[in-house]
PDB file of N, CA and C in Angstrom:
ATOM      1  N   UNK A   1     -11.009  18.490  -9.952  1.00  0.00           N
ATOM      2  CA  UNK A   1     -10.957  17.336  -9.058  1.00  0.00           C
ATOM      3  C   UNK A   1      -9.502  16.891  -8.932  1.00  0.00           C
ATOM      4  N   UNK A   2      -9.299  16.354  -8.362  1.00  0.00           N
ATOM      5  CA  UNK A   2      -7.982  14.811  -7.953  1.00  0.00           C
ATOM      6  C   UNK A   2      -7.417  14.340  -8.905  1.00  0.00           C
ATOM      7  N   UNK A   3      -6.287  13.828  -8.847  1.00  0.00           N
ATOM      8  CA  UNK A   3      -5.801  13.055 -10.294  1.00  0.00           C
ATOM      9  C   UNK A   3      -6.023  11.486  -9.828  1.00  0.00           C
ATOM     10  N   UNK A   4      -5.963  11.898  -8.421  1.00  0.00           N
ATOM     11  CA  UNK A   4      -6.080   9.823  -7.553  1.00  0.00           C
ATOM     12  C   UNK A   4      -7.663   9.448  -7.190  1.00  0.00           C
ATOM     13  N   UNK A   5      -8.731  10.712  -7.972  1.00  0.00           N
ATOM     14  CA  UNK A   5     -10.004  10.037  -7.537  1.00  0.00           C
ATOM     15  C   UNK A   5     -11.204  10.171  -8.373  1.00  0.00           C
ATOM     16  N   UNK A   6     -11.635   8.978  -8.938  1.00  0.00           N
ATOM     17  CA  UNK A   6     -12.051   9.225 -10.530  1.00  0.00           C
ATOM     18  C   UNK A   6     -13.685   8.787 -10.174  1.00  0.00           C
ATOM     19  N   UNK A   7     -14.432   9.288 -10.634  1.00  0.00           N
ATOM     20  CA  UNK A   7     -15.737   9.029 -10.980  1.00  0.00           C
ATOM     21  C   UNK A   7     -16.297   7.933 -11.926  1.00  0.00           C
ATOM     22  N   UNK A   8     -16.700   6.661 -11.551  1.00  0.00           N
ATOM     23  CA  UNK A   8     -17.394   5.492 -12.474  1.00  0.00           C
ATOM     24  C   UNK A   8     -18.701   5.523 -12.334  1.00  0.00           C
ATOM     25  N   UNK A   9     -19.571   4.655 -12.485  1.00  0.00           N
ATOM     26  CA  UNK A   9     -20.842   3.910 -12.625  1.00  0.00           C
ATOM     27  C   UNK A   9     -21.409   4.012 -11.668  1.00  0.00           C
ATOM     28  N   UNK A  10     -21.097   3.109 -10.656  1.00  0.00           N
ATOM     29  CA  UNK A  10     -21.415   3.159  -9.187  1.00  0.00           C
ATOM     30  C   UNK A  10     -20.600   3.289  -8.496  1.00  0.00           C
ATOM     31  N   UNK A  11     -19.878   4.213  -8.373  1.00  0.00           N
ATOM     32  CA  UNK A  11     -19.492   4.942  -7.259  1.00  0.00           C
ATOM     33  C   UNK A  11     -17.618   5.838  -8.044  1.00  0.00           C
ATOM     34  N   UNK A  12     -16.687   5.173  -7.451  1.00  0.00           N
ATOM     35  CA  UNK A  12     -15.503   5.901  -7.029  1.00  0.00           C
ATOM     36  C   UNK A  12     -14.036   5.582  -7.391  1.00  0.00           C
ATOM     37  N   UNK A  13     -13.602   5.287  -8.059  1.00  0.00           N
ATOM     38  CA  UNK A  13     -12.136   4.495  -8.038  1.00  0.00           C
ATOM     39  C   UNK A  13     -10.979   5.758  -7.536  1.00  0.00           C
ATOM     40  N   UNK A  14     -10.147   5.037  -6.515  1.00  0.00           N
ATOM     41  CA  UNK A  14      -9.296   5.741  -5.751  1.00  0.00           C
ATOM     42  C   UNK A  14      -7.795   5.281  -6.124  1.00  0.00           C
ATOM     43  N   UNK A  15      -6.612   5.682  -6.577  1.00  0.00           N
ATOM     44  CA  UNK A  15      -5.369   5.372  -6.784  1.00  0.00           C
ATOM     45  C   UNK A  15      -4.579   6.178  -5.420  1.00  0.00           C
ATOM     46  N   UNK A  16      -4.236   5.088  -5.104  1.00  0.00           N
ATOM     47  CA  UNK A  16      -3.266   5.345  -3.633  1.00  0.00           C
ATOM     48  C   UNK A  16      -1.801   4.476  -3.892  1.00  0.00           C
ATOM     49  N   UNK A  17      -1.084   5.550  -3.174  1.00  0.00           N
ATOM     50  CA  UNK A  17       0.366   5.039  -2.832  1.00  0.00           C
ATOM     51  C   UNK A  17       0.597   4.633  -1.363  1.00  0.00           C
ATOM     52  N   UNK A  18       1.138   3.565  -0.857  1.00  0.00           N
ATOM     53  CA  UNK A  18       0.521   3.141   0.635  1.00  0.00           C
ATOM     54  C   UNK A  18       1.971   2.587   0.347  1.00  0.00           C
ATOM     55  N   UNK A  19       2.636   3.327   1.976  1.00  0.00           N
ATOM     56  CA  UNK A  19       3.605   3.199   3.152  1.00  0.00           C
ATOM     57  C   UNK A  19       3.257   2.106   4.005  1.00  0.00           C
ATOM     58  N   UNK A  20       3.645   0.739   3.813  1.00  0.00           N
ATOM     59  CA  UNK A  20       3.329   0.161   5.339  1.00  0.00           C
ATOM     60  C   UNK A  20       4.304   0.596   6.278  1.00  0.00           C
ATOM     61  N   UNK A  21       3.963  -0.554   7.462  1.00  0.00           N
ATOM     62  CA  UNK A  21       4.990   0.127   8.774  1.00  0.00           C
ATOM     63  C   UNK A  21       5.571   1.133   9.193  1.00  0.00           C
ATOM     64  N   UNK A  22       4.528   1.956   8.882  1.00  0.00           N
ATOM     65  CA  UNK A  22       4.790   3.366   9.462  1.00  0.00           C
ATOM     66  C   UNK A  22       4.452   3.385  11.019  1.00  0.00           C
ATOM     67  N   UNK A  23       4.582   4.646  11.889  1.00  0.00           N
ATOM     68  CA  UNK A  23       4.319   4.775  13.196  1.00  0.00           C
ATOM     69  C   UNK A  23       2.872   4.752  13.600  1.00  0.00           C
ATOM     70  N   UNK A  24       1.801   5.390  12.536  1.00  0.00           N
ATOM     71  CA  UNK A  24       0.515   5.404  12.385  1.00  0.00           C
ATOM     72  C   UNK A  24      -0.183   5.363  11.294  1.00  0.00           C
ATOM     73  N   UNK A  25      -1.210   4.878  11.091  1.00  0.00           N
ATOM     74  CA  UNK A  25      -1.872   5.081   9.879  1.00  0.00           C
ATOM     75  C   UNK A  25      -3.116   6.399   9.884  1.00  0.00           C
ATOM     76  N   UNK A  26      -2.355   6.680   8.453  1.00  0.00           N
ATOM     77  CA  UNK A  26      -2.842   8.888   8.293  1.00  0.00           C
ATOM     78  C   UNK A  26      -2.712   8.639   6.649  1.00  0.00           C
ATOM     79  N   UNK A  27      -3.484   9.190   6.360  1.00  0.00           N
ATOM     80  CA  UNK A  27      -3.070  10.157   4.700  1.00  0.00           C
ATOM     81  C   UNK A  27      -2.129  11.736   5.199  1.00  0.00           C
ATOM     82  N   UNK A  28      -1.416  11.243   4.101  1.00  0.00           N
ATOM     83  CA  UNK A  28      -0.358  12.067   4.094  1.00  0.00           C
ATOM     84  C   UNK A  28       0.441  12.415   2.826  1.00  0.00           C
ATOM     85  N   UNK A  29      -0.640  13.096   2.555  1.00  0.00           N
ATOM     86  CA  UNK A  29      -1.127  14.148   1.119  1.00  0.00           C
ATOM     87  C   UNK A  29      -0.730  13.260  -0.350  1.00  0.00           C
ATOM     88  N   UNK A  30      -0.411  13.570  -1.372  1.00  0.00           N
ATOM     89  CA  UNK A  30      -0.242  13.172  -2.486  1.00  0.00           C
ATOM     90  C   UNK A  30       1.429  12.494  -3.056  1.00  0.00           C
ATOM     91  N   UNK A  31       1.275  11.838  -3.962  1.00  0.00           N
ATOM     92  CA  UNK A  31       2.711  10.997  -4.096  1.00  0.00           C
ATOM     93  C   UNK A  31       2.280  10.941  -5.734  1.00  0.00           C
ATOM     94  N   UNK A  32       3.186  11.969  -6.545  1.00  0.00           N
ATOM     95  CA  UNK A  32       2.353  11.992  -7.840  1.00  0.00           C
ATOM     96  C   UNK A  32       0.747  12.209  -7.735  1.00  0.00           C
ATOM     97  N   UNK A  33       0.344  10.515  -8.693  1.00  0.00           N
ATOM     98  CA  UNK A  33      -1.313  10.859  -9.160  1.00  0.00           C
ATOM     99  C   UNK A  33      -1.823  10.257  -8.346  1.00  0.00           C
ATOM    100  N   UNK A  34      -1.075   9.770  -6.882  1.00  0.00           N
ATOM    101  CA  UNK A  34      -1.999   8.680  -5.895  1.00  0.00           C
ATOM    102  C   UNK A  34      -1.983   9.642  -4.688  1.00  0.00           C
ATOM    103  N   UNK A  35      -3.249   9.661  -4.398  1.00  0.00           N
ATOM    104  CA  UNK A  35      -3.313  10.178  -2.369  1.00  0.00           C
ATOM    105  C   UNK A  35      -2.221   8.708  -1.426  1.00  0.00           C
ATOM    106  N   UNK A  36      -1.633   9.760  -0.887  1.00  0.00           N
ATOM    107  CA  UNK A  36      -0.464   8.962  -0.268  1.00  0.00           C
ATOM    108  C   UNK A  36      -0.868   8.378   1.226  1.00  0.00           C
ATOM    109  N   UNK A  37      -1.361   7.049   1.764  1.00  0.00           N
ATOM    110  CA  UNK A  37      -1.621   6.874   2.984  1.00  0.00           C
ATOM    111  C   UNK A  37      -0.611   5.644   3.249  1.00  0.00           C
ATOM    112  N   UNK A  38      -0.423   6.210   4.940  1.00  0.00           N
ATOM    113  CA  UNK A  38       0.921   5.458   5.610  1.00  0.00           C
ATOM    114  C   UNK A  38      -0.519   4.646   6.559  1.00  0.00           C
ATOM    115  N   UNK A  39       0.179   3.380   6.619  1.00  0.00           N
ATOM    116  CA  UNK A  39      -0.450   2.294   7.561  1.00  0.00           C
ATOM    117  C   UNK A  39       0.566   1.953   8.455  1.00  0.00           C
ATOM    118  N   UNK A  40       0.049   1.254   9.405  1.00  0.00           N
ATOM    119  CA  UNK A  40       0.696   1.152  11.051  1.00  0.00           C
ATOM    120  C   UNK A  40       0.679  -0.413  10.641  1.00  0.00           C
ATOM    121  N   UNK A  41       0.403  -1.156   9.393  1.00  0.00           N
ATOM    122  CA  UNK A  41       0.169  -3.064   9.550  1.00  0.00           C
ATOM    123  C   UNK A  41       1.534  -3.115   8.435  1.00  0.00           C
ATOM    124  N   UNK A  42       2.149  -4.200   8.559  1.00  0.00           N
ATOM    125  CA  UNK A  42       3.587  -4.587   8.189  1.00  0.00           C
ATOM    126  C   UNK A  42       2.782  -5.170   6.274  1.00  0.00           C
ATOM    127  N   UNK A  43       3.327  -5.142   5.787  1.00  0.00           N
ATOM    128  CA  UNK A  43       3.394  -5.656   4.171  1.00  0.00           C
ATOM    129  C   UNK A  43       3.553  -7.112   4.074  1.00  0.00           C
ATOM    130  N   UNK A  44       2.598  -8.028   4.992  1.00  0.00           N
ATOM    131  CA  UNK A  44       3.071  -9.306   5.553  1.00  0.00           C
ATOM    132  C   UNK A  44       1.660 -10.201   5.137  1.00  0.00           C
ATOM    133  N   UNK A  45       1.280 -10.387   4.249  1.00  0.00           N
ATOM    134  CA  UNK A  45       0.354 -11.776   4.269  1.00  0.00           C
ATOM    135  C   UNK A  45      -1.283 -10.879   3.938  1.00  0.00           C
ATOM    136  N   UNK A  46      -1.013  -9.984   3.709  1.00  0.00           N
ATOM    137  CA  UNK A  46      -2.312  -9.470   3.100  1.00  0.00           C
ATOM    138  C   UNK A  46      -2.496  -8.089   4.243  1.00  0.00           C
ATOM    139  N   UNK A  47      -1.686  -8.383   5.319  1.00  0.00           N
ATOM    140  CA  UNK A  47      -2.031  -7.358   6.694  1.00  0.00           C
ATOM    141  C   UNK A  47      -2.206  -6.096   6.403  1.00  0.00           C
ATOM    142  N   UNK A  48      -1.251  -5.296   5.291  1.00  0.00           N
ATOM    143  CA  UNK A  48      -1.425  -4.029   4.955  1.00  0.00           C
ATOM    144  C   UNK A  48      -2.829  -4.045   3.886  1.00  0.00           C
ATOM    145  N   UNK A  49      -2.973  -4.712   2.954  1.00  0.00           N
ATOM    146  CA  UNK A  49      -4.487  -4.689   2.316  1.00  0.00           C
ATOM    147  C   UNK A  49      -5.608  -4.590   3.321  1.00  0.00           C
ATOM    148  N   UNK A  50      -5.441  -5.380   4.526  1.00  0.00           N
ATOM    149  CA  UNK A  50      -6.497  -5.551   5.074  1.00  0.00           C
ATOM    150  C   UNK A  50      -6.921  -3.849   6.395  1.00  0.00           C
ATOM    151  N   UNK A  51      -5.886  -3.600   6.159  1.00  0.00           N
ATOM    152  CA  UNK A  51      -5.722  -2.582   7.436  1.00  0.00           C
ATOM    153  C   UNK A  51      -6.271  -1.295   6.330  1.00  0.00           C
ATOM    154  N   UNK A  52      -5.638  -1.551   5.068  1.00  0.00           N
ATOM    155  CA  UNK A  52      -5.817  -0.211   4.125  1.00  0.00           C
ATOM    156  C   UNK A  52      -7.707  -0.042   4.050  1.00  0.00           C
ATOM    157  N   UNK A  53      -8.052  -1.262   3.934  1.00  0.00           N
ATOM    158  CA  UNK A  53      -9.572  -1.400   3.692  1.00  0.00           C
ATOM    159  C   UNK A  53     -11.118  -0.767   4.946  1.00  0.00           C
ATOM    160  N   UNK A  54     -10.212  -1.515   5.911  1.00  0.00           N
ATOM    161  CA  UNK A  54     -10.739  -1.174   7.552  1.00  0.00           C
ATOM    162  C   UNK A  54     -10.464   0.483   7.541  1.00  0.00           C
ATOM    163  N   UNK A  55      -9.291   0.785   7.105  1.00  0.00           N
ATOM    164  CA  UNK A  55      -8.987   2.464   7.517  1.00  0.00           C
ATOM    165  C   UNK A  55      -9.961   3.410   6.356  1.00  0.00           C
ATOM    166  N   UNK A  56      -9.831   3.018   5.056  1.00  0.00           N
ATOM    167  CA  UNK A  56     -10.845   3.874   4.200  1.00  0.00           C
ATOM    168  C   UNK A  56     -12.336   3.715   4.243  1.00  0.00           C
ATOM    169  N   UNK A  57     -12.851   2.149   4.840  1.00  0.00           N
ATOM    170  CA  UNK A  57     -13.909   1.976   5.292  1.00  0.00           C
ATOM    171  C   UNK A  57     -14.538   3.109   6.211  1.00  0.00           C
ATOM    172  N   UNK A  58     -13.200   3.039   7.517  1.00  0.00           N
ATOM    173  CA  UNK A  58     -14.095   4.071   8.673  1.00  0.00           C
ATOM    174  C   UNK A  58     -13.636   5.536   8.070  1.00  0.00           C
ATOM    175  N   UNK A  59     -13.084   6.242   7.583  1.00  0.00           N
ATOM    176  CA  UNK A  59     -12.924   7.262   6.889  1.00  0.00           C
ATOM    177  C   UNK A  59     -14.522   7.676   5.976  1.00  0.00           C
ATOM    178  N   UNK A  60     -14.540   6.170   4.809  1.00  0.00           N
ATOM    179  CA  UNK A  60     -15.781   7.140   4.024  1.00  0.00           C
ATOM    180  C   UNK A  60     -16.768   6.449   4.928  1.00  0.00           C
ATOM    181  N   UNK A  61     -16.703   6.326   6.232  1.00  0.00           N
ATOM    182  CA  UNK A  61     -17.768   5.950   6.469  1.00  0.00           C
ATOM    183  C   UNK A  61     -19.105   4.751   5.572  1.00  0.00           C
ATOM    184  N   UNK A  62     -18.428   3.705   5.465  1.00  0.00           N
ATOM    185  CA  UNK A  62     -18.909   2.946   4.250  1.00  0.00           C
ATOM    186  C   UNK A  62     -18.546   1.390   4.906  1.00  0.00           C
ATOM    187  N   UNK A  63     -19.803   0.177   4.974  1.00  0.00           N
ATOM    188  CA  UNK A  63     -18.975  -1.329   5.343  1.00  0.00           C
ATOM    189  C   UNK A  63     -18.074  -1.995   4.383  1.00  0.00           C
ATOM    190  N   UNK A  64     -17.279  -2.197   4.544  1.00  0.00           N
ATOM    191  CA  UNK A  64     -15.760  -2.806   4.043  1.00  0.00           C
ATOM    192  C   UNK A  64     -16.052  -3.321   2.756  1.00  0.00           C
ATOM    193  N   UNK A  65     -17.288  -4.170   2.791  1.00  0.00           N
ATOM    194  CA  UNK A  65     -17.659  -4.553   1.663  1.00  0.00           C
ATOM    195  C   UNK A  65     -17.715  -4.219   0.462  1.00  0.00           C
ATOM    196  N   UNK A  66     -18.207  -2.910   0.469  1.00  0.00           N
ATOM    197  CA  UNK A  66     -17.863  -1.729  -0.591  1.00  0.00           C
ATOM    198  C   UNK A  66     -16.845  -1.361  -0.778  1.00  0.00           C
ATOM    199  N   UNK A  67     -15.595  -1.714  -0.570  1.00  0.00           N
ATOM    200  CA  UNK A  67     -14.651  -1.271  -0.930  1.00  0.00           C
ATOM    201  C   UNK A  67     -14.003  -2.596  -1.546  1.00  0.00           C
ATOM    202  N   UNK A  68     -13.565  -2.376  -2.726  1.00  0.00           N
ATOM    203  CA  UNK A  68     -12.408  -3.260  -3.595  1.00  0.00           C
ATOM    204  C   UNK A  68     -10.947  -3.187  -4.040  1.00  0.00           C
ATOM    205  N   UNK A  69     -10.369  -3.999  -3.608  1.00  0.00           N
ATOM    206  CA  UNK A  69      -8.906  -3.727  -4.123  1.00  0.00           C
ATOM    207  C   UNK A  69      -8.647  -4.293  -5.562  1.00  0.00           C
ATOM    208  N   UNK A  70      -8.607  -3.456  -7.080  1.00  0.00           N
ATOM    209  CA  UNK A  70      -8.728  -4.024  -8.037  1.00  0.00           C
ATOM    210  C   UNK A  70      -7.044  -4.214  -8.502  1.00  0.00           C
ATOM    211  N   UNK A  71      -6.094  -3.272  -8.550  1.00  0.00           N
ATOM    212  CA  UNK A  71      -4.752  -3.847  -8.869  1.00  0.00           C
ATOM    213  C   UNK A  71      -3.944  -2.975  -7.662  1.00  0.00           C
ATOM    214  N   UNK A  72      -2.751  -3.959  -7.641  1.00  0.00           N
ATOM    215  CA  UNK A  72      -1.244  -3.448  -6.955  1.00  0.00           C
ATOM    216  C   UNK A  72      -1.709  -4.441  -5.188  1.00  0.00           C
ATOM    217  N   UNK A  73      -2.368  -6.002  -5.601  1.00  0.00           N
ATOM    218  CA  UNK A  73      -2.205  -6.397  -4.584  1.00  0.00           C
ATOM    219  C   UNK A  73      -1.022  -6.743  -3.462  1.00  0.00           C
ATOM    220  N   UNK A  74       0.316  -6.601  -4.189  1.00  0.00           N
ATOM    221  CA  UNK A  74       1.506  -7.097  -3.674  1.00  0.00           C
ATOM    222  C   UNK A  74       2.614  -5.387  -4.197  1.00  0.00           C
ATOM    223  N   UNK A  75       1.575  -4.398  -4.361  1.00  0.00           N
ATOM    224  CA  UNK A  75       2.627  -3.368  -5.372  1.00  0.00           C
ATOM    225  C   UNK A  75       2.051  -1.999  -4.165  1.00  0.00           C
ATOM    226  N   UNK A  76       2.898  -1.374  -3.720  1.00  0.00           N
ATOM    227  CA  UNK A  76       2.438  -0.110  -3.128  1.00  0.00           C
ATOM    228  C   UNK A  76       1.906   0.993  -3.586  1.00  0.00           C
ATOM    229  N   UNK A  77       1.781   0.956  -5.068  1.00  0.00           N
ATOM    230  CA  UNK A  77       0.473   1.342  -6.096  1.00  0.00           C
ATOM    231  C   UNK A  77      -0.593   0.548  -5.801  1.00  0.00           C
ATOM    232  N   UNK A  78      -2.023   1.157  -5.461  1.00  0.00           N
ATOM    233  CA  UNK A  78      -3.111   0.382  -5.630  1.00  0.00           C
ATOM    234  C   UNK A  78      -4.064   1.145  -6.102  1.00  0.00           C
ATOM    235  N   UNK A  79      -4.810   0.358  -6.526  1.00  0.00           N
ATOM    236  CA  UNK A  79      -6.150   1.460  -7.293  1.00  0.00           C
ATOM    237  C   UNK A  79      -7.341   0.314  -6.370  1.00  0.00           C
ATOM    238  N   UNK A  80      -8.574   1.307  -6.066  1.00  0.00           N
ATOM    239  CA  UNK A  80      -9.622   0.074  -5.374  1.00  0.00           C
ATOM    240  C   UNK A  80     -11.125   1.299  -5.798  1.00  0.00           C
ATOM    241  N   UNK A  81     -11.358   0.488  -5.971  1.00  0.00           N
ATOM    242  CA  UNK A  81     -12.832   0.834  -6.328  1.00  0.00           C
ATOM    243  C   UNK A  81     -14.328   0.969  -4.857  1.00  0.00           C
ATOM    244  N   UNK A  82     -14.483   1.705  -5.171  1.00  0.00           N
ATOM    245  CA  UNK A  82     -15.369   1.679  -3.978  1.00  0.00           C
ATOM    246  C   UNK A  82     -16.855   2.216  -3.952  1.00  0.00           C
ATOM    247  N   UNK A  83     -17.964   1.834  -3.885  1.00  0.00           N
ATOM    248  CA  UNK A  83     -19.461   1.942  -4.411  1.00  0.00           C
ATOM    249  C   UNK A  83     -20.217   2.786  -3.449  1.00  0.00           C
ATOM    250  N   UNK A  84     -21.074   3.068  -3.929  1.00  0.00           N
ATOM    251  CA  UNK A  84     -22.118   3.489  -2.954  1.00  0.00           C
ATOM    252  C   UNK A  84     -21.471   5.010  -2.186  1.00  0.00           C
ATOM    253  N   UNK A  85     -20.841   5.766  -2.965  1.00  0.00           N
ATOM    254  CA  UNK A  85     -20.225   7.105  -2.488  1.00  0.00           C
ATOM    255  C   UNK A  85     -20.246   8.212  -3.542  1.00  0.00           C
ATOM    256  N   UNK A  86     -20.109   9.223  -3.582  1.00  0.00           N
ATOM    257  CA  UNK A  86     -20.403  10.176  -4.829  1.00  0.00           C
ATOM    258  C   UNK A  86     -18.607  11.079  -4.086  1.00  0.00           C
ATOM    259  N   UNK A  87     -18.341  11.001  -5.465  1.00  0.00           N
ATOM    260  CA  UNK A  87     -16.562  12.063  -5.314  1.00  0.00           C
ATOM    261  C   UNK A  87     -16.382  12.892  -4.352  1.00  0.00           C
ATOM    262  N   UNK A  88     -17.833  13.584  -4.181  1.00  0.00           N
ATOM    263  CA  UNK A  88     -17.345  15.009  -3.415  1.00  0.00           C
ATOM    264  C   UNK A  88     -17.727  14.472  -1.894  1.00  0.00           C
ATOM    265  N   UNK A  89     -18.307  13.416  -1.962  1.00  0.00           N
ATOM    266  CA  UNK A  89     -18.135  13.654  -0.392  1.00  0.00           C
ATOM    267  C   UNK A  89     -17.191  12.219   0.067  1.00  0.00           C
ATOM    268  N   UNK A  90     -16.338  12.177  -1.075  1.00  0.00           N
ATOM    269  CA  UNK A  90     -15.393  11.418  -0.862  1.00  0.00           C
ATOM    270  C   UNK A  90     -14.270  12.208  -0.498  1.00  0.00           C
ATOM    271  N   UNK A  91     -14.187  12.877  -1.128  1.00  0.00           N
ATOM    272  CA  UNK A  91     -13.074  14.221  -0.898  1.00  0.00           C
ATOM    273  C   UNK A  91     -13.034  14.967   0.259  1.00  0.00           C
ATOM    274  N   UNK A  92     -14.336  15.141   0.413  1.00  0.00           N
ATOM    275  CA  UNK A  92     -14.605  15.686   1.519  1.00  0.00           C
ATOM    276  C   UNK A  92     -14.052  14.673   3.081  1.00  0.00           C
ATOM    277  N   UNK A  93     -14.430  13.412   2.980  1.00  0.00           N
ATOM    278  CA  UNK A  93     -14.273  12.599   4.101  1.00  0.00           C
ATOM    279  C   UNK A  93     -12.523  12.509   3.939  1.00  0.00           C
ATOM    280  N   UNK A  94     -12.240  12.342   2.696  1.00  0.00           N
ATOM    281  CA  UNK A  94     -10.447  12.022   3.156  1.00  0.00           C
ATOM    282  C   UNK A  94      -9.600  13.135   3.269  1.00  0.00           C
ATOM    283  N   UNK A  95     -10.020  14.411   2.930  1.00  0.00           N
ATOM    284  CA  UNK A  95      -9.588  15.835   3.198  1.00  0.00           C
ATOM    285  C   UNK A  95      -9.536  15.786   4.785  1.00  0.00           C
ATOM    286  N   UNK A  96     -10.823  15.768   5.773  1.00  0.00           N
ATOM    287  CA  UNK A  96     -10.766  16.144   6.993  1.00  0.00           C
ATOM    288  C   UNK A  96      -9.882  15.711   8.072  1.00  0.00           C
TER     289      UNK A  96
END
């Protein structure tokens, strides 16, 4: 498996390295032990958390709700937890 995508209880914890203000928001492969995704929302008042959430939402195909941001709220390290998904077809959805 991943070094950025770990198997819990109910469901998934994901360690990402996140680029704001980039030109688009894409994963764009690995940064060390975090899957590396660039966002298109500025690092301004929560805008990049909120854009990171909406974008892995429609990715695993999953409502927002399920997804948690547990540390690196203000740090471009984040780890977020996310339920109701099994690894491989987590991998599968952020691979494609």
């Amino acid at each position: 498996m991943n070094n950025w995508l770990h198997t819990g209880s109910s469901g998934i914890t994901l360690t990402l390295h996140i680029q704001p203000g980039a030109k688009k928001t894409e994963i764009a492969g690995t940064h060390g032990d975090a899957l590396k995704i660039r966002l298109n929302a500025p690092p301004v008042e929560g805008k990049a958390n909120a854009a990171l959430i909406d974008f892995l939402a429609e990715r695993l195909k999953l409502a927002k709700s399920r997804i948690t941001l547990k540390s690196g709220q203000t740090s471009r390290r984040k780890v977020l937890a996310v339920e109701g998904i099994a690894a491989a077809e987590a991998l599968r959805l952020l691979s494609d």
